[in-house]
N, C-alpha and C. Protein backbone atom coordinates (compact mmCIF):
# COMPACT_ATOMS: atom_id res chain seq x y z
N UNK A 1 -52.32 -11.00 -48.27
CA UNK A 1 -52.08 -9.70 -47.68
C UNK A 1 -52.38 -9.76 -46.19
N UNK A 2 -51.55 -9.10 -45.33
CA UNK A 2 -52.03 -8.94 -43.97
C UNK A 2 -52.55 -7.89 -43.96
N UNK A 3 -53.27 -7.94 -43.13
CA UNK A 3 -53.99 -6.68 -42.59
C UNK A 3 -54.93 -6.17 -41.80
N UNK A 4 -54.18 -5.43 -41.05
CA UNK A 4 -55.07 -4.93 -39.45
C UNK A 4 -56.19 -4.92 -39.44
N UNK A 5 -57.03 -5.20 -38.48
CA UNK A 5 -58.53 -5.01 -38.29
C UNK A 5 -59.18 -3.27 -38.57
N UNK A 6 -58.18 -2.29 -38.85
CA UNK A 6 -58.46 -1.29 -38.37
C UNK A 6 -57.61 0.08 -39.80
N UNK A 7 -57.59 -1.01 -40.59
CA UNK A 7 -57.05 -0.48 -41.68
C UNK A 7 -57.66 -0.97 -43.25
N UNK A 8 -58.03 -0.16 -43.78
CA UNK A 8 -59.11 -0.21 -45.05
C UNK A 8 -58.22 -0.39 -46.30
N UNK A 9 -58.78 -1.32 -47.45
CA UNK A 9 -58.06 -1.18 -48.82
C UNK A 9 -59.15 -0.57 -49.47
N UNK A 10 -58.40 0.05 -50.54
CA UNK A 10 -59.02 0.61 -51.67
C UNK A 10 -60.13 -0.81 -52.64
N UNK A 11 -60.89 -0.03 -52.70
CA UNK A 11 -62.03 -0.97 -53.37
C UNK A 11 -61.90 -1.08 -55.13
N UNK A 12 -60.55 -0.40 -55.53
CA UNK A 12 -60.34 -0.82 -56.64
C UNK A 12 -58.86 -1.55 -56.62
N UNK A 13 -58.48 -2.24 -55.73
CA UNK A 13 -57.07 -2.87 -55.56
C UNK A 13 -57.60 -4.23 -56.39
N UNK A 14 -58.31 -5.28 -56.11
CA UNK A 14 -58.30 -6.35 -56.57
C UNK A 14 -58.65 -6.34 -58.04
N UNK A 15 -59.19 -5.37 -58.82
CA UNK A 15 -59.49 -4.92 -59.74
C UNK A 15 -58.01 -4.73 -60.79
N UNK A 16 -56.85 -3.86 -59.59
CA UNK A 16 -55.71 -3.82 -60.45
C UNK A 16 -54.93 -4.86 -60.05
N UNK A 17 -55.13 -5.67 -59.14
CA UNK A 17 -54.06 -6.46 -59.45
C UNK A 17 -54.97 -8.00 -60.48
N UNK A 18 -55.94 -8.29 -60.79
CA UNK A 18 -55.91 -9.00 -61.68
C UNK A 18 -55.73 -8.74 -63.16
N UNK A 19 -55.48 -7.25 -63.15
CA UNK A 19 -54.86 -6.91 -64.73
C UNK A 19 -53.61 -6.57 -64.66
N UNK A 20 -53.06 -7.04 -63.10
CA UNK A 20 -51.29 -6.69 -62.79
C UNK A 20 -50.25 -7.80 -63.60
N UNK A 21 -48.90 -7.31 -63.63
CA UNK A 21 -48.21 -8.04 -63.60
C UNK A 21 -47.86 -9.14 -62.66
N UNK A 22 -47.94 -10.62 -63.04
CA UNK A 22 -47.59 -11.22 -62.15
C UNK A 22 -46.34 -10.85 -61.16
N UNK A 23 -46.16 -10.43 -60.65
CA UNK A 23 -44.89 -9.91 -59.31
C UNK A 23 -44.93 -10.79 -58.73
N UNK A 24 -43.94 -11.21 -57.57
CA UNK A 24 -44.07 -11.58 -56.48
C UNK A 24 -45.17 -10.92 -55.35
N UNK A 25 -44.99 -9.85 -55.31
CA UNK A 25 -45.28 -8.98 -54.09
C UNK A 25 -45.00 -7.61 -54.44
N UNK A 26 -46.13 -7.12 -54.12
CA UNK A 26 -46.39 -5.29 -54.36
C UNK A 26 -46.36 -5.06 -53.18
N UNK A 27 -45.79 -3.36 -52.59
CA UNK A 27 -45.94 -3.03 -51.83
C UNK A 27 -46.41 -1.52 -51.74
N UNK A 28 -47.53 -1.20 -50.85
CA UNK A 28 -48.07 -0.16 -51.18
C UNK A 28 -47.38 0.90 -50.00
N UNK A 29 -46.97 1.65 -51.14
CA UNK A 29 -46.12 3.33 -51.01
C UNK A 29 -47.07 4.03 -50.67
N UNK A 30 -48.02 4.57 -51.58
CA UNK A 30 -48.46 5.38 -51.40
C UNK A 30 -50.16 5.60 -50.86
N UNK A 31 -50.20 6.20 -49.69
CA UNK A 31 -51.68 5.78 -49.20
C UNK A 31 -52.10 7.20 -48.37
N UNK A 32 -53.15 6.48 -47.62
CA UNK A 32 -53.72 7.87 -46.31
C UNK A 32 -53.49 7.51 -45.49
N UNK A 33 -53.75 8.63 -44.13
CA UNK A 33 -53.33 8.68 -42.94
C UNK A 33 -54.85 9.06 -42.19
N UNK A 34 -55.58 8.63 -41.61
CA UNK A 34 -56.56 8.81 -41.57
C UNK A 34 -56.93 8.91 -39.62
N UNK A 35 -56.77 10.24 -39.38
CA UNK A 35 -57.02 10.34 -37.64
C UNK A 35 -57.99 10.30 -36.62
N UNK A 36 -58.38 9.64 -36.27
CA UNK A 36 -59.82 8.88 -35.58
C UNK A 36 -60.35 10.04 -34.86
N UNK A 37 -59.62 11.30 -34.56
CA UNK A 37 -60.15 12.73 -34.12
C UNK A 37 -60.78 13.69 -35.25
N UNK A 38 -59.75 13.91 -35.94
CA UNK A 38 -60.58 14.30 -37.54
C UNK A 38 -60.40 13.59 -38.24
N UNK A 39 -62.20 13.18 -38.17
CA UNK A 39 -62.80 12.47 -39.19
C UNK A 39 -62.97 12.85 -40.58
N UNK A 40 -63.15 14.41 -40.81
CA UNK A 40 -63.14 14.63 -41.80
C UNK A 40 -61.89 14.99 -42.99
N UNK A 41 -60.85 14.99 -42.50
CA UNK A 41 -59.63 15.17 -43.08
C UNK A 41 -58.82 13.65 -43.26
N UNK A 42 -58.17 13.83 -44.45
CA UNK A 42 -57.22 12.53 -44.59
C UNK A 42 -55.63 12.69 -44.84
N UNK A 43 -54.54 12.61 -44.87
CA UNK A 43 -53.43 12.66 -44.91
C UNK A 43 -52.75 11.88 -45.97
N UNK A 44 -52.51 12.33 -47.05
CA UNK A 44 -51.74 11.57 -48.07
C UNK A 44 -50.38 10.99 -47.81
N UNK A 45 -49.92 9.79 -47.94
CA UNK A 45 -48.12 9.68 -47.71
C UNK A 45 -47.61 8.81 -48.70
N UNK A 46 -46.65 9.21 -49.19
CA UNK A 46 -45.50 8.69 -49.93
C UNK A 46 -44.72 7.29 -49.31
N UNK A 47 -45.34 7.48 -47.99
CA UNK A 47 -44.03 6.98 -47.04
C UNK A 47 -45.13 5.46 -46.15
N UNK A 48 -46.14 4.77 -47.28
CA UNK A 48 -46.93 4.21 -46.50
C UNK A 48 -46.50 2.83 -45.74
N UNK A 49 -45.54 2.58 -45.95
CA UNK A 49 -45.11 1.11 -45.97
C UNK A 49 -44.31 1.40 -44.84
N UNK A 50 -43.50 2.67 -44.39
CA UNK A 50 -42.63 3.35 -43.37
C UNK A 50 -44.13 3.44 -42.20
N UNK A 51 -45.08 3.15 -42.27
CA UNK A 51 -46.38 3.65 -41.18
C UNK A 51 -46.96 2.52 -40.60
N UNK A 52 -47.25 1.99 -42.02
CA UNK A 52 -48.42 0.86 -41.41
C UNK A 52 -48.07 -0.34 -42.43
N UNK A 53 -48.48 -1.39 -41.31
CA UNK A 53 -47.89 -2.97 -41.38
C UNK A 53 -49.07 -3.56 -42.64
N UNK A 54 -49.97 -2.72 -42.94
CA UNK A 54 -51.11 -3.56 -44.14
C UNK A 54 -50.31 -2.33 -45.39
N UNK A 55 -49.52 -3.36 -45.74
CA UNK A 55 -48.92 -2.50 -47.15
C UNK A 55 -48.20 -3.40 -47.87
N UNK A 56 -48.49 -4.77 -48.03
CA UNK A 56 -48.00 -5.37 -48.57
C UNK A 56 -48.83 -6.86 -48.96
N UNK A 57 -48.76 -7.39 -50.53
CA UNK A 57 -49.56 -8.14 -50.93
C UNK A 57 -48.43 -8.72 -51.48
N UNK A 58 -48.33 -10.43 -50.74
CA UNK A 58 -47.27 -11.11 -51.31
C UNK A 58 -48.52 -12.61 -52.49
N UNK A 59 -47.34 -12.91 -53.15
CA UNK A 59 -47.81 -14.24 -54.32
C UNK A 59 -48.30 -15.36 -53.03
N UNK A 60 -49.47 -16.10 -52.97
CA UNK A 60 -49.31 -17.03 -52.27
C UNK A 60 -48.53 -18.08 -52.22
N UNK A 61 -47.74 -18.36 -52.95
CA UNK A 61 -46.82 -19.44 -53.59
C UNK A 61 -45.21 -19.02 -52.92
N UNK A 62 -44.95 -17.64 -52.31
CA UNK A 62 -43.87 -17.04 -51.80
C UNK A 62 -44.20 -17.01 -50.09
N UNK A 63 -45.50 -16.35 -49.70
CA UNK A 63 -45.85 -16.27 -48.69
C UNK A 63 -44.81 -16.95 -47.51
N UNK A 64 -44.71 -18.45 -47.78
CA UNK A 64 -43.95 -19.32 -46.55
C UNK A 64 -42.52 -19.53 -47.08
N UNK A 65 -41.61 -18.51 -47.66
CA UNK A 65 -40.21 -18.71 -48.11
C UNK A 65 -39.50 -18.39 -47.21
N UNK A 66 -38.65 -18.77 -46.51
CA UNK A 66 -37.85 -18.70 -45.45
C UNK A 66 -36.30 -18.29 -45.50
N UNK A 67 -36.07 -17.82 -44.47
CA UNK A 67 -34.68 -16.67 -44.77
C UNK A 67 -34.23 -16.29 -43.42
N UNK A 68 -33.09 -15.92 -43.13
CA UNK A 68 -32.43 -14.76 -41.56
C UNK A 68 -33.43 -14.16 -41.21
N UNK A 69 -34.83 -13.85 -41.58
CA UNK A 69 -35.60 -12.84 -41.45
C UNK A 69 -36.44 -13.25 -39.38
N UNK A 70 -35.83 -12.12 -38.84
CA UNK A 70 -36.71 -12.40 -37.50
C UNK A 70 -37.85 -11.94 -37.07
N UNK A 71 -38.15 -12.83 -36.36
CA UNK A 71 -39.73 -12.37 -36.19
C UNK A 71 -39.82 -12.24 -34.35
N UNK A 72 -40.59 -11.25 -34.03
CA UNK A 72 -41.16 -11.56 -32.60
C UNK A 72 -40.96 -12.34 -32.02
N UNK A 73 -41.35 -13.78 -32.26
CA UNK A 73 -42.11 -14.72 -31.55
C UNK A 73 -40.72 -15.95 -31.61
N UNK A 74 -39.87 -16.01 -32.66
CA UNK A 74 -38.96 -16.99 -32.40
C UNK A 74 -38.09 -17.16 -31.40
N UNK A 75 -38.15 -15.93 -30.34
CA UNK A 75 -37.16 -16.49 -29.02
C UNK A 75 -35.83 -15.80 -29.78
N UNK A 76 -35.38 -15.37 -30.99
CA UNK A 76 -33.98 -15.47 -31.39
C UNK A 76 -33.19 -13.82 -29.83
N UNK A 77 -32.13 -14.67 -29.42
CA UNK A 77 -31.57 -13.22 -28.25
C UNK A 77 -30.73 -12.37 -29.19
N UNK A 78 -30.36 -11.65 -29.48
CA UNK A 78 -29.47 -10.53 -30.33
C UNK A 78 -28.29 -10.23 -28.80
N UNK A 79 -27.14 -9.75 -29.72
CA UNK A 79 -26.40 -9.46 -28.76
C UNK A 79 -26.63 -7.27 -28.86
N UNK A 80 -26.43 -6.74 -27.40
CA UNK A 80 -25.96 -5.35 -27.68
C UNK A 80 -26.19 -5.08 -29.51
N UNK A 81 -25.28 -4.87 -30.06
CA UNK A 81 -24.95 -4.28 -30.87
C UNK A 81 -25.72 -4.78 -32.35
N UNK A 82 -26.55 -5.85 -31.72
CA UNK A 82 -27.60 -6.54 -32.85
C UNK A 82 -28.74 -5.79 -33.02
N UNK A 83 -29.00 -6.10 -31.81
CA UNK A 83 -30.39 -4.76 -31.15
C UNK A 83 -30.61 -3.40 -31.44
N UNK A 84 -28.97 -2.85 -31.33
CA UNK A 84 -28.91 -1.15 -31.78
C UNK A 84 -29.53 -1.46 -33.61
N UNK A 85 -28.91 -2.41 -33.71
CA UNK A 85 -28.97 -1.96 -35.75
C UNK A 85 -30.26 -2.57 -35.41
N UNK A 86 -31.13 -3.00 -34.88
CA UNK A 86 -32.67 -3.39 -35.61
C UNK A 86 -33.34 -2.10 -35.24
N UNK A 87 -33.02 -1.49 -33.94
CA UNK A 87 -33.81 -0.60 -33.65
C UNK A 87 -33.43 0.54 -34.73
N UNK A 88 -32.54 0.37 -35.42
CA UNK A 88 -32.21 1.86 -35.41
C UNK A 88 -32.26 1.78 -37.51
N UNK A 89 -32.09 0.93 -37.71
CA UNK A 89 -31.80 0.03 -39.25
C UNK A 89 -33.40 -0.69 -39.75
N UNK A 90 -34.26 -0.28 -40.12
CA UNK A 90 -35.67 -0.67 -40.16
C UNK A 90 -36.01 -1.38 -41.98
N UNK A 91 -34.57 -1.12 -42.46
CA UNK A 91 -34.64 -1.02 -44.01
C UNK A 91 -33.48 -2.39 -44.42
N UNK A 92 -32.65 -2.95 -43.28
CA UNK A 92 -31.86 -4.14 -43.68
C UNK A 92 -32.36 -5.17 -43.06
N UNK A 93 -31.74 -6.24 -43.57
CA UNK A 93 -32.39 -7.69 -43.00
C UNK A 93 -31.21 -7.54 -41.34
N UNK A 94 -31.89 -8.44 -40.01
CA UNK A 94 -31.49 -8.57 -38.93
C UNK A 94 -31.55 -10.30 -38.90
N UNK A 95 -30.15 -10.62 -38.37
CA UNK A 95 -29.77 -11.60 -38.24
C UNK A 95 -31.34 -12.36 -37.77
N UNK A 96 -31.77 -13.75 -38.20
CA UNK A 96 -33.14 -14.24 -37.15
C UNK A 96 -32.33 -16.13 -37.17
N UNK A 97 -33.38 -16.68 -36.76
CA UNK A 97 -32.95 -17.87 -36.70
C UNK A 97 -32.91 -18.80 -38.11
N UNK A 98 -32.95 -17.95 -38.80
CA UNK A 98 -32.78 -18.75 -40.22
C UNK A 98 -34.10 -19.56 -40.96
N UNK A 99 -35.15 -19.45 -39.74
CA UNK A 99 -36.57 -20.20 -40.40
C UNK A 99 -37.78 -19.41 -40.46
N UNK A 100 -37.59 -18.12 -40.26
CA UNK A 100 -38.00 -16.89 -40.58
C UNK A 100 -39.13 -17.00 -41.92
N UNK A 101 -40.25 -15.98 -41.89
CA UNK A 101 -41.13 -16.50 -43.30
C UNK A 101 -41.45 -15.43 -43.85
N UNK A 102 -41.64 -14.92 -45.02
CA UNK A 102 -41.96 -13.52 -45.35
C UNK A 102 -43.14 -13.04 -44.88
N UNK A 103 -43.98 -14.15 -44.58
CA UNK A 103 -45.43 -13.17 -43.78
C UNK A 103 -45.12 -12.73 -41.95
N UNK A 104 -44.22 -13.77 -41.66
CA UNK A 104 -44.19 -13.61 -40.19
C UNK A 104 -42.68 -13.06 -39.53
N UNK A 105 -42.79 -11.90 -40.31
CA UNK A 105 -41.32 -11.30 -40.40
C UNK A 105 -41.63 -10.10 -39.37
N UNK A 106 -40.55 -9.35 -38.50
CA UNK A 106 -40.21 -8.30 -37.53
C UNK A 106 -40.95 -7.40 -37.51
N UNK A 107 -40.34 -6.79 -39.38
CA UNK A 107 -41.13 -5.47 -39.53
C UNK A 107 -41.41 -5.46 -40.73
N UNK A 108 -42.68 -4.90 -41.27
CA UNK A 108 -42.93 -4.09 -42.86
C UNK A 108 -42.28 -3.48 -43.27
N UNK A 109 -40.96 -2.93 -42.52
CA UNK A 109 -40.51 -2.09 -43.13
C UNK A 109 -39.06 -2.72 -43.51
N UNK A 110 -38.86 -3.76 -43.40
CA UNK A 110 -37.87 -4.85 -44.34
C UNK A 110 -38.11 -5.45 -45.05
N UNK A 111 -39.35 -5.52 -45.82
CA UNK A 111 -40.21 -6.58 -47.03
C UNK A 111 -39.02 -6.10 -48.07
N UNK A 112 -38.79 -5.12 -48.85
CA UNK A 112 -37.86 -5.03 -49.50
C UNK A 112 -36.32 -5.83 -49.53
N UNK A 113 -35.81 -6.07 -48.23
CA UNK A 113 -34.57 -6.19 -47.90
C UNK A 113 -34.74 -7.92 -47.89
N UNK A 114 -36.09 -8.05 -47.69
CA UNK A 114 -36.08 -9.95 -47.41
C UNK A 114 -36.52 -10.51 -48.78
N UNK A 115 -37.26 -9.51 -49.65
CA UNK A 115 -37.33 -9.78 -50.92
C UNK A 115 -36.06 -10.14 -51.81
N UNK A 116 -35.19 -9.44 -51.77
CA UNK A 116 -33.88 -9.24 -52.04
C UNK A 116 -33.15 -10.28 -51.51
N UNK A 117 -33.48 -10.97 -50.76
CA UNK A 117 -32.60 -11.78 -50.24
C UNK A 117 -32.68 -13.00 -50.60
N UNK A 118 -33.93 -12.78 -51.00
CA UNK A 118 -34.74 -14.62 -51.72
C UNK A 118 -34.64 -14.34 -53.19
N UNK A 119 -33.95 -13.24 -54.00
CA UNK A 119 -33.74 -12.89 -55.22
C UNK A 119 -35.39 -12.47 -56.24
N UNK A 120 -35.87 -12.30 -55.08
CA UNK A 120 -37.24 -11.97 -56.18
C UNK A 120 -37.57 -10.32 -55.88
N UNK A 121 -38.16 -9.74 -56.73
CA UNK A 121 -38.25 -8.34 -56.96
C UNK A 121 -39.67 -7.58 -56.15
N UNK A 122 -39.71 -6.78 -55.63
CA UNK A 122 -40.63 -6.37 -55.26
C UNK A 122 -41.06 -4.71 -55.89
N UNK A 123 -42.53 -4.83 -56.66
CA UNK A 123 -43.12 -3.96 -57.32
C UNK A 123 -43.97 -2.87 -56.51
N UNK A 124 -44.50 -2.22 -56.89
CA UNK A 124 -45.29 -1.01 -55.82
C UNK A 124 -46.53 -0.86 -56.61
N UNK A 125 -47.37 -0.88 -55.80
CA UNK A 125 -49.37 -0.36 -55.78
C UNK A 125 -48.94 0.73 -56.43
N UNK A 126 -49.39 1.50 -57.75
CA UNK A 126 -49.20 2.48 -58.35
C UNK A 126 -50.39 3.66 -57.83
N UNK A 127 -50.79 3.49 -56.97
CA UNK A 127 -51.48 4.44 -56.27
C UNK A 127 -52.08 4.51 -55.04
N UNK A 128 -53.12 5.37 -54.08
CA UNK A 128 -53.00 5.40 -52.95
C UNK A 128 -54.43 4.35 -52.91
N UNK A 129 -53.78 2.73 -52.37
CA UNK A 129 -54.42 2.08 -52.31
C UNK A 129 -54.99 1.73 -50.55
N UNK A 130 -54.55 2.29 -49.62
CA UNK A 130 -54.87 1.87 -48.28
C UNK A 130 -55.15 3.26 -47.24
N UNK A 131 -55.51 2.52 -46.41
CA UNK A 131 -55.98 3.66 -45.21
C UNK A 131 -55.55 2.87 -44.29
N UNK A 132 -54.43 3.83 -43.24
CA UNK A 132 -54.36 3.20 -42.09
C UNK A 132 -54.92 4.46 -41.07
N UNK A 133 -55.82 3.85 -40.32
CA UNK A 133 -56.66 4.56 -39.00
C UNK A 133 -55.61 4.65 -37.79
N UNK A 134 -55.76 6.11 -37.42
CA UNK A 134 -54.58 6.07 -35.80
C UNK A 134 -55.48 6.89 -34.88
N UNK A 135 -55.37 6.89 -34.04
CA UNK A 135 -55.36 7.72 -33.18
C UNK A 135 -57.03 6.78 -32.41
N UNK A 136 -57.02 6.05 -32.69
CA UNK A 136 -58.73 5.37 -31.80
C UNK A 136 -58.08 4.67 -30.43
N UNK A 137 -59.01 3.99 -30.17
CA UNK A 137 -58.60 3.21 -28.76
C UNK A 137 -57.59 2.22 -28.67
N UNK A 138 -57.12 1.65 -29.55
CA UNK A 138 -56.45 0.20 -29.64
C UNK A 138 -55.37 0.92 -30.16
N UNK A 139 -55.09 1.98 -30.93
CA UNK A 139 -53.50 2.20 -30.90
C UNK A 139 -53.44 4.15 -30.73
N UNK A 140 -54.51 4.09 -30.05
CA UNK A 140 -54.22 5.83 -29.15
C UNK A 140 -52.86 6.65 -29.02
N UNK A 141 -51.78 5.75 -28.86
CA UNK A 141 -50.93 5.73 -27.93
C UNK A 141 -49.43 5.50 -29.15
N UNK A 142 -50.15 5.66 -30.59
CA UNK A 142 -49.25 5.38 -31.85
C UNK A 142 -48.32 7.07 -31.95
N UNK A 143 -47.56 6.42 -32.19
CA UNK A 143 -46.78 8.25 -32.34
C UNK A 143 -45.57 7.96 -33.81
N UNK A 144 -45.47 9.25 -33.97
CA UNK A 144 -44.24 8.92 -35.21
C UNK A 144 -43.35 9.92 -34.52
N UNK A 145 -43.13 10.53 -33.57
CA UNK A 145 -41.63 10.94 -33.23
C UNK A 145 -42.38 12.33 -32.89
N UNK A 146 -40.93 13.14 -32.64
CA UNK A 146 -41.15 14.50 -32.49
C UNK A 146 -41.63 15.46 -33.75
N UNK A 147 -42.34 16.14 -33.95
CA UNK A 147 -42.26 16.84 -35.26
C UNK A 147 -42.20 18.48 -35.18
N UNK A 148 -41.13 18.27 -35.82
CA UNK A 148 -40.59 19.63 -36.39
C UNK A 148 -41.53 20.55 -37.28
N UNK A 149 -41.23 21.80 -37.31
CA UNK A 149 -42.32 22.70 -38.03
C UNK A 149 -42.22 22.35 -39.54
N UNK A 150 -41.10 22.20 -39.75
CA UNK A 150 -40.78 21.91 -41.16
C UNK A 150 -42.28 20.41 -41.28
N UNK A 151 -41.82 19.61 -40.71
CA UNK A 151 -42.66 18.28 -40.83
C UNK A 151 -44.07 18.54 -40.59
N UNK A 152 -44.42 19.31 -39.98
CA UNK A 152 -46.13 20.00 -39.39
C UNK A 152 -46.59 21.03 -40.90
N UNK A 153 -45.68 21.62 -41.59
CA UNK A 153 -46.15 21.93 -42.72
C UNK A 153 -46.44 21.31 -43.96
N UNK A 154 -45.28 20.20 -44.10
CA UNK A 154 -45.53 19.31 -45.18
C UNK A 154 -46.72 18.50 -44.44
N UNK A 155 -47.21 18.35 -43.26
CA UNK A 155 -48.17 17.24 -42.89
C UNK A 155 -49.42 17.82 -43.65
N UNK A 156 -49.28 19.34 -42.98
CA UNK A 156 -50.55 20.16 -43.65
C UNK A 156 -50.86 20.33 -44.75
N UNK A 157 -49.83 20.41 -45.62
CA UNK A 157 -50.09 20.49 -47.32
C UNK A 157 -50.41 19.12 -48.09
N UNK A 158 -50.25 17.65 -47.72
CA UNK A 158 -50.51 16.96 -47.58
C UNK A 158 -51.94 16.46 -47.37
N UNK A 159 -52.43 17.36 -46.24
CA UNK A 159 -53.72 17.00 -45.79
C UNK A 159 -54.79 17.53 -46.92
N UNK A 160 -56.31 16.41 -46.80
CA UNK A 160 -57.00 16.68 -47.88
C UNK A 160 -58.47 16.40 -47.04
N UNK A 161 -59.36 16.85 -47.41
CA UNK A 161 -61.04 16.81 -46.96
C UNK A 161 -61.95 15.16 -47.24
N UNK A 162 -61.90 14.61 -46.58
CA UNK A 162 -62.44 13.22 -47.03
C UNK A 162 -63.94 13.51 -48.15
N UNK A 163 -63.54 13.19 -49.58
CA UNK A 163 -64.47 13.69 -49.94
C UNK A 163 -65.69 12.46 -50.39
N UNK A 164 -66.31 12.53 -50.53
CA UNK A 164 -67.94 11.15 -50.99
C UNK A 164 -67.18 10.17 -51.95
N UNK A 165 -66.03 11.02 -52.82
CA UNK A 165 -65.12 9.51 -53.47
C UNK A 165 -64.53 8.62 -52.69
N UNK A 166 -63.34 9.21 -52.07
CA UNK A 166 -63.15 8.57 -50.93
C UNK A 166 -63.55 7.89 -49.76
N UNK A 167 -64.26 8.47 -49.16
CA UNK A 167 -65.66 7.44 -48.28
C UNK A 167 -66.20 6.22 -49.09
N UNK A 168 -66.23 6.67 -50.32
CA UNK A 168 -66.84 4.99 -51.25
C UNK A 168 -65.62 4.13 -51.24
N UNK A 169 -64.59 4.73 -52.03
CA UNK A 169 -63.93 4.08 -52.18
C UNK A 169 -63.30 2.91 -51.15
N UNK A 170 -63.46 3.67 -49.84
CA UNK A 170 -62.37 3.11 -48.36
C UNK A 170 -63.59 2.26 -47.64
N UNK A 171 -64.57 3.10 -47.58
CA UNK A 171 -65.73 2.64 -47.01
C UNK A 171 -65.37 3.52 -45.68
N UNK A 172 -65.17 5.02 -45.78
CA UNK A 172 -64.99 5.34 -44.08
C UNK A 172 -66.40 5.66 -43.87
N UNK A 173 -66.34 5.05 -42.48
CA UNK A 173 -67.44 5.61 -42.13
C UNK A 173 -67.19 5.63 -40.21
């Protein structure tokens, strides 16, 4: 699993995945949102793997499988119209140099699409197994777009009181 210095797993994850199905790779959907201003509130999402890059636990045996999948760091140039679909396409595979690895891939938010591509299936954390932390010093500056009132209400109904389970469970502190 990767995962940020600055983002917490659930303290009963290793627990379910040794009574899991062997999978390839789970990816966790559903988690919190947790805002380094209020501390005491947490944010539930459906949408965890769309947020934050620690949402995914691949087989070690898959980890280094290689594919189109691009990464940062390979130098690959895209032309115009390559660039529009990565920026804009976060859910298909983008052309890479072909030696691409499932851990050292673009974005989290193509693990599905590169799974698929190597023919193996990818399963989901059946519950809210992670915390990703925003709003502190090192990613202050994180935003998810404009939000609409519509989106400011579902944020709010969503939102929940960090309660003494949770603090155990995540370890916030």
């Amino acid at each position: 699993m990767k995962l940020d210095w600055d983002d917490l797993v659930s303290s009963r994850l290793v627990e379910w995945l040794v009574s899991a199905k062997d999978e390839p790779g789970y990816l966790i959907k559903h988690g919190w949102i947790w805002r380094s201003h209020f501390p005491y509130l947490v944010q539930r999402t459906e949408y965890f793997d769309r947020v934050c890059g620690s949402c995914l636990l691949i087989r070690s045996d898959l980890v280094d499988q290689t594919g189109p999948f691009l990464t940062h760091v390979e130098g690959t140039s895209l032309s115009p119209e390559e660039h529009r679909f990565a920026a804009n396409d976060h859910y298909s595979l983008v052309p890479g140099s072909g030696i691409g690895t499932l851990l050292l891939n673009d974005s989290h938010q193509r693990y599905a699409a590169q799974f698929n591509y190597l023919g193996q299936r990818l399963a989901t954390v059946p519950f809210n197994a992670a915390v990703c932390r925003i709003g502190h010093a090192n990613n202050a500056g994180q935003s998810f777009g404009t939000e609409t009132a519509r989106m400011l209400f579902g944020r709010l109904r969503r939102t929940r009181l960090v309660t003494p389970k949770l603090r155990k469970e995540f370890m916030l502190d």
